[in-house]
N, C-alpha and C. Protein backbone atom coordinates (compact mmCIF):
# COMPACT_ATOMS: atom_id res chain seq x y z
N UNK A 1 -26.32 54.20 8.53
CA UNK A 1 -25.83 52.87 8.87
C UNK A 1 -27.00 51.89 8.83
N UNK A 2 -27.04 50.77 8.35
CA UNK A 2 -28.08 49.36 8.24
C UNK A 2 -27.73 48.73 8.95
N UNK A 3 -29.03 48.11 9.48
CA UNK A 3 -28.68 46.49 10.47
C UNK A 3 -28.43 45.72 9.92
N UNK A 4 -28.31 45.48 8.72
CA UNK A 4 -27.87 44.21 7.61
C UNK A 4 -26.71 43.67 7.79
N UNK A 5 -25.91 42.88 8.31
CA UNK A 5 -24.83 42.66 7.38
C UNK A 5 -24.62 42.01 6.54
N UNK A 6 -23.36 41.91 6.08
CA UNK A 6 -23.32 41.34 4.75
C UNK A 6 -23.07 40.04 4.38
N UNK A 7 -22.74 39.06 5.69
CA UNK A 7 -23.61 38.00 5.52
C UNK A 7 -23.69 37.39 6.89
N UNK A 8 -24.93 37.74 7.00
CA UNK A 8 -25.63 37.19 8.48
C UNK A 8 -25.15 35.45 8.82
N UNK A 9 -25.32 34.84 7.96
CA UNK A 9 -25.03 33.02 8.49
C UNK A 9 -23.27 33.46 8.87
N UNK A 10 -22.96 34.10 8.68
CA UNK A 10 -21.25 33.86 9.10
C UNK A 10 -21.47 34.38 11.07
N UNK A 11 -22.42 36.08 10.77
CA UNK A 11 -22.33 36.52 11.51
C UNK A 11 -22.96 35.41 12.82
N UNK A 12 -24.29 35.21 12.52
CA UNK A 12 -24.20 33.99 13.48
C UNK A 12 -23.70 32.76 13.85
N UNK A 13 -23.16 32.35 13.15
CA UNK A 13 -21.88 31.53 13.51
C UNK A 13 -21.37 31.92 14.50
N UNK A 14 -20.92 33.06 14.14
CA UNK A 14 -19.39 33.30 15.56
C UNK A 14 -20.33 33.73 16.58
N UNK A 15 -21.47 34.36 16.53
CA UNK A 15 -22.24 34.58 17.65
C UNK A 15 -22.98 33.35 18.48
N UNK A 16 -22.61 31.89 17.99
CA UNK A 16 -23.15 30.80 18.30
C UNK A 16 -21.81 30.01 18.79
N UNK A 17 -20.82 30.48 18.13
CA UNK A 17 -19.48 29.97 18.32
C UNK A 17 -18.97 30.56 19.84
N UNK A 18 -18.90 31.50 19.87
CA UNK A 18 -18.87 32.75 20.93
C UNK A 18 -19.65 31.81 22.88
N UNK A 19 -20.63 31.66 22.13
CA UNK A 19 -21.70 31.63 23.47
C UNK A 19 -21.40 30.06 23.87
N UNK A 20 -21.10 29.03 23.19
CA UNK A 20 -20.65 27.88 22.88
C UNK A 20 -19.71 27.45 23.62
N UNK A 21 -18.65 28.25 23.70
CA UNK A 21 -17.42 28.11 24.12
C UNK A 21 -17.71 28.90 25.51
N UNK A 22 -18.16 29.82 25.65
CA UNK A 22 -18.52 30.50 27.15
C UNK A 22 -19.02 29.32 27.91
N UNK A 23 -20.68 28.80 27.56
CA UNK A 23 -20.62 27.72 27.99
C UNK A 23 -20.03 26.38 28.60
N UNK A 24 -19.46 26.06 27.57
CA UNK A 24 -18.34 25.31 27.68
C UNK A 24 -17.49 25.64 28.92
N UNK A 25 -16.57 26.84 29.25
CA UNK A 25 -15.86 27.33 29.95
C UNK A 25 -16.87 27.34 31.38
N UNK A 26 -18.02 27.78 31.18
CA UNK A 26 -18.87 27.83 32.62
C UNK A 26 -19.10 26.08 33.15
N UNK A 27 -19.00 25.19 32.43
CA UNK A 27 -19.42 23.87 32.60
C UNK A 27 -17.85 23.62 33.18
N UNK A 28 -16.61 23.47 32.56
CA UNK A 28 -15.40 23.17 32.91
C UNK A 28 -14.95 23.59 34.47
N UNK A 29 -15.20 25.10 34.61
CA UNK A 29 -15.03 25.85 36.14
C UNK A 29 -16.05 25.36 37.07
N UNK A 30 -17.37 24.73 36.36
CA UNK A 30 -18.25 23.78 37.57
C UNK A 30 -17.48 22.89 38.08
N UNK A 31 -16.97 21.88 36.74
CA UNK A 31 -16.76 20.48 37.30
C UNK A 31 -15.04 20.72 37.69
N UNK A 32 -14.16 21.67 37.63
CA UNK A 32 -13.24 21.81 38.12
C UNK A 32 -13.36 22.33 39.96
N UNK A 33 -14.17 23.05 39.90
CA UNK A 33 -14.67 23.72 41.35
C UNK A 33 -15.22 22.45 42.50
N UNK A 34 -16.15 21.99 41.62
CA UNK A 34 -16.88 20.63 42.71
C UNK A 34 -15.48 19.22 42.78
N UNK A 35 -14.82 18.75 41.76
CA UNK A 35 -13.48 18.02 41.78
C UNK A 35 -12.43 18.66 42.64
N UNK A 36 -12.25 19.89 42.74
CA UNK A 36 -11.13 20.27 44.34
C UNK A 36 -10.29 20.59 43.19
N UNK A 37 -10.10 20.84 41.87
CA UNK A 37 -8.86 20.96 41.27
C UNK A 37 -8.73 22.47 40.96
N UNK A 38 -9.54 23.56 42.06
CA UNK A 38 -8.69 24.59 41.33
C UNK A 38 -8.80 25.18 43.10
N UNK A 39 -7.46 25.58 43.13
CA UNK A 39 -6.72 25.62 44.01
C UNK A 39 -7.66 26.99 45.13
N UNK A 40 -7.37 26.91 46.57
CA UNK A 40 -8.89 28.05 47.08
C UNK A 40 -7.78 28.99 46.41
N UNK A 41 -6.45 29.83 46.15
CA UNK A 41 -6.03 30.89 45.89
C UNK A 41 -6.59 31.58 44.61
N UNK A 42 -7.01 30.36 43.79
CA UNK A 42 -7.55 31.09 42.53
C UNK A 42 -9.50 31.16 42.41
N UNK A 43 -9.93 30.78 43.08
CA UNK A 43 -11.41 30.80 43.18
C UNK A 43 -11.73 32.37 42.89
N UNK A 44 -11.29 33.38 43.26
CA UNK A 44 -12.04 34.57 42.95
C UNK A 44 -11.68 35.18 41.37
N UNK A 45 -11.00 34.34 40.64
CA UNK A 45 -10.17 34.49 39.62
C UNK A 45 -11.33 33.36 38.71
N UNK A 46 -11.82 32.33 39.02
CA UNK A 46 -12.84 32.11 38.57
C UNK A 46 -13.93 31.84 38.25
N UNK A 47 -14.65 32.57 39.95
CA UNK A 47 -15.68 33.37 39.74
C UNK A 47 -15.81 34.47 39.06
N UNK A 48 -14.65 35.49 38.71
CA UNK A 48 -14.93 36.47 37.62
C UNK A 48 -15.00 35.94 36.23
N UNK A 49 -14.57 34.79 35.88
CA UNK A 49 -14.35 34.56 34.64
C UNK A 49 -15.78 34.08 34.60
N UNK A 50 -16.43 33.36 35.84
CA UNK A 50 -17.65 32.68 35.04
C UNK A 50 -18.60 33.80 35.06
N UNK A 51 -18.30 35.07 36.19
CA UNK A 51 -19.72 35.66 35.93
C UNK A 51 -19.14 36.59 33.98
N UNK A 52 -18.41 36.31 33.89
CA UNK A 52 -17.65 37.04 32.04
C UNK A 52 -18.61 36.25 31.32
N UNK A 53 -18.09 35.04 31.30
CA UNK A 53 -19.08 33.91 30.31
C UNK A 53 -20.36 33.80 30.24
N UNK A 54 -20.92 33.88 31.83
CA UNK A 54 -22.73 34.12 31.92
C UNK A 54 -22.95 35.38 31.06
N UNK A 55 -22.63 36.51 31.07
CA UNK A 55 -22.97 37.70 30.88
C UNK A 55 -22.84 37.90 28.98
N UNK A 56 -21.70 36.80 28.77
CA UNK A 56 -21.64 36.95 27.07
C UNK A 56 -23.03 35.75 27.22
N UNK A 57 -23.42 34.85 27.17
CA UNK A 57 -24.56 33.82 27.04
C UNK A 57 -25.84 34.87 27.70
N UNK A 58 -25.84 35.63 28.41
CA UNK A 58 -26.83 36.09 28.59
C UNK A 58 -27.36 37.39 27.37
N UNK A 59 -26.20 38.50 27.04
CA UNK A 59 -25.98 38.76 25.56
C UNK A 59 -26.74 38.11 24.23
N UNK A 60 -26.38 36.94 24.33
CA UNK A 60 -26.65 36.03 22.94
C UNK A 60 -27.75 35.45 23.35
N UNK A 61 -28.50 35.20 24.33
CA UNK A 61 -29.77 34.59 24.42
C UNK A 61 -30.71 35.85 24.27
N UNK A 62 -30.32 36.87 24.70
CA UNK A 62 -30.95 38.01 24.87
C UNK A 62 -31.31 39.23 23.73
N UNK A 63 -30.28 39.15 22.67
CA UNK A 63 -30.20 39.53 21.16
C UNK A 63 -31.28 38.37 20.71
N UNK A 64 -30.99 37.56 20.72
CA UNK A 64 -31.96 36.22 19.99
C UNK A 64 -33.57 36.69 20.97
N UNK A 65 -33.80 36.90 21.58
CA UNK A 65 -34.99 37.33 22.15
C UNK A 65 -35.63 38.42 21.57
N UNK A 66 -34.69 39.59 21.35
CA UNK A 66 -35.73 41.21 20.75
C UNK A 66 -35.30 40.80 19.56
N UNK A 67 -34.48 39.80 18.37
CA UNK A 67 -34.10 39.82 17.52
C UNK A 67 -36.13 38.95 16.72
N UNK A 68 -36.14 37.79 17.83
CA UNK A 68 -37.57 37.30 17.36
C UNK A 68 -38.57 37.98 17.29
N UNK A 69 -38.75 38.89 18.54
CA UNK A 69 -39.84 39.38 18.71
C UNK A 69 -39.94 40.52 18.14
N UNK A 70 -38.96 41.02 17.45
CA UNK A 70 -38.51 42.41 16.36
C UNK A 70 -39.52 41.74 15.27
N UNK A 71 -39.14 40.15 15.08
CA UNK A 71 -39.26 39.78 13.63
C UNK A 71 -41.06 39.28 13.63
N UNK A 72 -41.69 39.15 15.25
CA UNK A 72 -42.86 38.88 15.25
C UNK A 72 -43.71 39.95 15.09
N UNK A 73 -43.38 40.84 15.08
CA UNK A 73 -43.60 41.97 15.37
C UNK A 73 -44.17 42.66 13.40
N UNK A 74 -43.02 42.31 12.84
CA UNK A 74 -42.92 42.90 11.15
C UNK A 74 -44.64 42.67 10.61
């Protein structure tokens, strides 16, 4: 099996697309949480979702980290 694929600019795309939208979703559940608009019954419903989204952005910052230093490394 190769680490190549077969075409990397797509692959990062969706891996930029991906972390983007997590973001996004972690920024929305801020300013929904501090505005009073999400109800106290659902708060533990999304605190799991944001620690989901941190953990994919932490993923994709974190590939991009051994992915550089793989390449500083060559």
């Amino acid at each position: 099996m190769t680490d190549e694929h077969p075409n990397p600019n797509q692959w990062w795309f969706h891996r930029r697309l991906m972390a983007y939208v997590s973001l996004a979703g972690i920024v929305i559940s801020l300013l929904c949480a501090l505005t009073g608009a999400i109800p106290s019954t659902h708060t533990d419903l999304v605190e799991g979702l944001c620690w989901v989204f941190g953990f994919i952005l932490l993923g994709y910052y974190g590939n991009n980290a051994f992915e550089a230093f793989a390449q500083a490394r060559k």
